[in-house]
Protein backbone atom coordinates (compact mmCIF):
# COMPACT_ATOMS: atom_id res chain seq x y z
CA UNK A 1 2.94 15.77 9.14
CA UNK A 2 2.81 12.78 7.32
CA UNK A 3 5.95 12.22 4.90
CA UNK A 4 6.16 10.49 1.56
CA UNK A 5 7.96 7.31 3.65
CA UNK A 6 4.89 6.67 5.31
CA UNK A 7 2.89 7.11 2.62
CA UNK A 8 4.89 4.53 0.32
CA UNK A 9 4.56 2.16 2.88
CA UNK A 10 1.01 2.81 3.14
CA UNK A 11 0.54 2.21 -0.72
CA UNK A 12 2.88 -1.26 0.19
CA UNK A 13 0.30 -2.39 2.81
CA UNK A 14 -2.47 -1.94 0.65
CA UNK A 15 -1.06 -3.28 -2.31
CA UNK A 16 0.57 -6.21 -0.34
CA UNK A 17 -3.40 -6.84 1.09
CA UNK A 18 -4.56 -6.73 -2.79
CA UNK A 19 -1.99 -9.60 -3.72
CA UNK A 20 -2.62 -11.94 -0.16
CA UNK A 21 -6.67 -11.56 -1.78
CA UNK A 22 -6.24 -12.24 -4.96
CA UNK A 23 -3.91 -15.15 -4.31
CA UNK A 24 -6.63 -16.02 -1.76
CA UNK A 25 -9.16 -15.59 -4.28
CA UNK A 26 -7.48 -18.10 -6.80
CA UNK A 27 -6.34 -21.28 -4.34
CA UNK A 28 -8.53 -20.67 -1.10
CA UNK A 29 -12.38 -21.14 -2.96
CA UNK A 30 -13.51 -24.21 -3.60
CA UNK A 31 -16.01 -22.69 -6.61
CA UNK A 32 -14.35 -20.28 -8.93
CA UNK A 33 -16.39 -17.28 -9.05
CA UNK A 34 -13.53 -14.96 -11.71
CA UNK A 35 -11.49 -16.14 -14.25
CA UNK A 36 -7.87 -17.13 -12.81
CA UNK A 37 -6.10 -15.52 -15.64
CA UNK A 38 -7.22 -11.99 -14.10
CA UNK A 39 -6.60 -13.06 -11.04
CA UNK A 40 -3.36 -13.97 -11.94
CA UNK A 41 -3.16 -10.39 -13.71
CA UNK A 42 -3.94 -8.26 -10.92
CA UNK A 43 -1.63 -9.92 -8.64
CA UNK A 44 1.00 -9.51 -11.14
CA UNK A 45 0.15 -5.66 -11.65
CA UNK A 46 -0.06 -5.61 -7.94
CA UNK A 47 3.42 -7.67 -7.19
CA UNK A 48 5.18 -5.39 -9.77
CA UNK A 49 3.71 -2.03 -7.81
CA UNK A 50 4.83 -3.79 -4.85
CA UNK A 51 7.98 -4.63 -5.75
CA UNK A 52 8.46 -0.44 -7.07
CA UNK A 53 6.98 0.97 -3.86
CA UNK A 54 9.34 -1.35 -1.74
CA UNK A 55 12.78 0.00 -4.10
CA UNK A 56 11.64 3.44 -3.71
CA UNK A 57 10.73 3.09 0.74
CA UNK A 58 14.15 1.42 0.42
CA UNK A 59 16.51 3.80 -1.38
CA UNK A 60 14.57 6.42 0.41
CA UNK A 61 16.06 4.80 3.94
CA UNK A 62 19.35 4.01 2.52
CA UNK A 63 19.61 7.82 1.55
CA UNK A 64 18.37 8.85 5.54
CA UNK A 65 20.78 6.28 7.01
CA UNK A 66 23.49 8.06 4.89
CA UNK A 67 22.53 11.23 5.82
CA UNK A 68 22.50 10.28 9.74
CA UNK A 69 26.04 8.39 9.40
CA UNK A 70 27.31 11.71 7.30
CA UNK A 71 26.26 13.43 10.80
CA UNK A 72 27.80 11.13 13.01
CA UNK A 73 24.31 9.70 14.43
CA UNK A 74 24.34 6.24 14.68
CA UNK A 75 21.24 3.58 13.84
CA UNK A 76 19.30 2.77 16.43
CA UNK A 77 18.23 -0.35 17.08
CA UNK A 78 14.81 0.00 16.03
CA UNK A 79 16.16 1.34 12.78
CA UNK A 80 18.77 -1.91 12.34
CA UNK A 81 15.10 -4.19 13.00
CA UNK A 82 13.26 -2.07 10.18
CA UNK A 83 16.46 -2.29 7.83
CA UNK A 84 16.86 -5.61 8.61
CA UNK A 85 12.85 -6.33 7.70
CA UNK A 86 13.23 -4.26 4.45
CA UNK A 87 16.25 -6.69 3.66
CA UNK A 88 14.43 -9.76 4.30
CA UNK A 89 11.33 -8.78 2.53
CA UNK A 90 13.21 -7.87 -0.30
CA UNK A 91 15.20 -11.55 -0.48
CA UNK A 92 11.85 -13.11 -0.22
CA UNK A 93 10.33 -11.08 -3.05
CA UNK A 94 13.35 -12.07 -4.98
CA UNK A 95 13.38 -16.25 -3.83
CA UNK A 96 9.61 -15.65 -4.77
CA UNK A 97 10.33 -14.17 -8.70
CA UNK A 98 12.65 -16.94 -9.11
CA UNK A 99 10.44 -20.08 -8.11
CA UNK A 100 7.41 -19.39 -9.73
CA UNK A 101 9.24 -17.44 -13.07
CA UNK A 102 12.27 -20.24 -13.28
CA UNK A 103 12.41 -22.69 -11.09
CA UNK A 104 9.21 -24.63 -11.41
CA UNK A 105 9.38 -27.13 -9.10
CA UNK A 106 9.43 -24.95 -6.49
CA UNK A 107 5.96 -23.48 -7.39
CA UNK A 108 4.22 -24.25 -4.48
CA UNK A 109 6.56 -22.44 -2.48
CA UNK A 110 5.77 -19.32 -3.79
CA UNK A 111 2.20 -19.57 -1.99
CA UNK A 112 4.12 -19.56 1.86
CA UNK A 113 6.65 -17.09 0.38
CA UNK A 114 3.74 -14.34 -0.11
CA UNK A 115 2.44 -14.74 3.04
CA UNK A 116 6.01 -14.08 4.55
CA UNK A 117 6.13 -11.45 2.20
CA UNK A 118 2.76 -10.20 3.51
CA UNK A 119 3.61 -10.83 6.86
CA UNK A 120 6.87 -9.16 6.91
CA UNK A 121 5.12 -6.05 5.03
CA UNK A 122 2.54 -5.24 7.68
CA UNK A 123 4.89 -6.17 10.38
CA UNK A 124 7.81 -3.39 8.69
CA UNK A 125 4.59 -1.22 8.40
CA UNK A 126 3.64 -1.04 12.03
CA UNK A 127 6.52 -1.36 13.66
CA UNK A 128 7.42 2.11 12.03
CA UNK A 129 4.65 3.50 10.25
CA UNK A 130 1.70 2.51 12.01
CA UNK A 131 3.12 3.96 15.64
CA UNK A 132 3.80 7.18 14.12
CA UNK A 133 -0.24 7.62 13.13
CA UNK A 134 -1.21 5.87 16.07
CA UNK A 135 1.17 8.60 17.57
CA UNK A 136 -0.73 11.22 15.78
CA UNK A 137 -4.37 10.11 16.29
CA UNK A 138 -3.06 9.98 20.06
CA UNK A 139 -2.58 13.89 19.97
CA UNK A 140 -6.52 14.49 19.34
CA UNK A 141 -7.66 11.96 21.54
């Protein structure tokens, strides 16, 4: 069975993929084929489901972790990495907000922090959630 943690970090990926193209979209092409102010749009919209779907994966580990620790089980230390990840993804998101919202001169920055931020996203996602379908699909091979 597929549970709602997978799920949410399935909805990450895909939203994370949405903002790389976008972004990709508005500084990669040399001719402008959209207007940059929708660009800019969707990958806001898409930043601010990111940034939702990444609080709610979060709080839902936080609450396992708790549970495990309430049982005595310890984290292992695959579950420290994928903490760790959700930690660093989350600083980046925030270093990210804060250069291109306040801190202006920074601005260009905020073009290698999304691809961390993508890179850290599908790396959290297959670490965990892509070997448990891969683990699945395995089954009916």
């Amino acid at each position: 069975m597929i549970t709602l943690k997978l799920l949410i970090a399935l909805a990450l990926l895909i939203v994370s993929f949405l903002s790389v193209f976008t972004m990709l979209e508005l500084f990669g092409r040399e001719g402008k084929t959209v207007s940059a102010q929708r660009v800019r749009s969707i990958h806001r919209v898409a930043g601010r489901f990111f940034f939702i779907f990444l609080l709610i994966n979060m709080s839902l580990g936080v609450y396992t972790t708790i549970k495990l620790y309430s049982h005595g089980i310890n984290l292992s230390a695959f579950a420290t990495v994928h903490s760790l990840t959700a930690i660093i993804i989350l600083i980046i998101l925030f270093l990210k907000i804060l250069f291109v919202k306040f801190y202006r001169i920074f601005f260009n920055y905020g073009k290698v922090l999304g691809f961390l931020l993508f890179f850290f996203a599908i790396f959290l996602f297959f670490i965990s959630g892509g070997f448990k379908i891969l683990s699945r699909v395995a089954v009916f091979i």
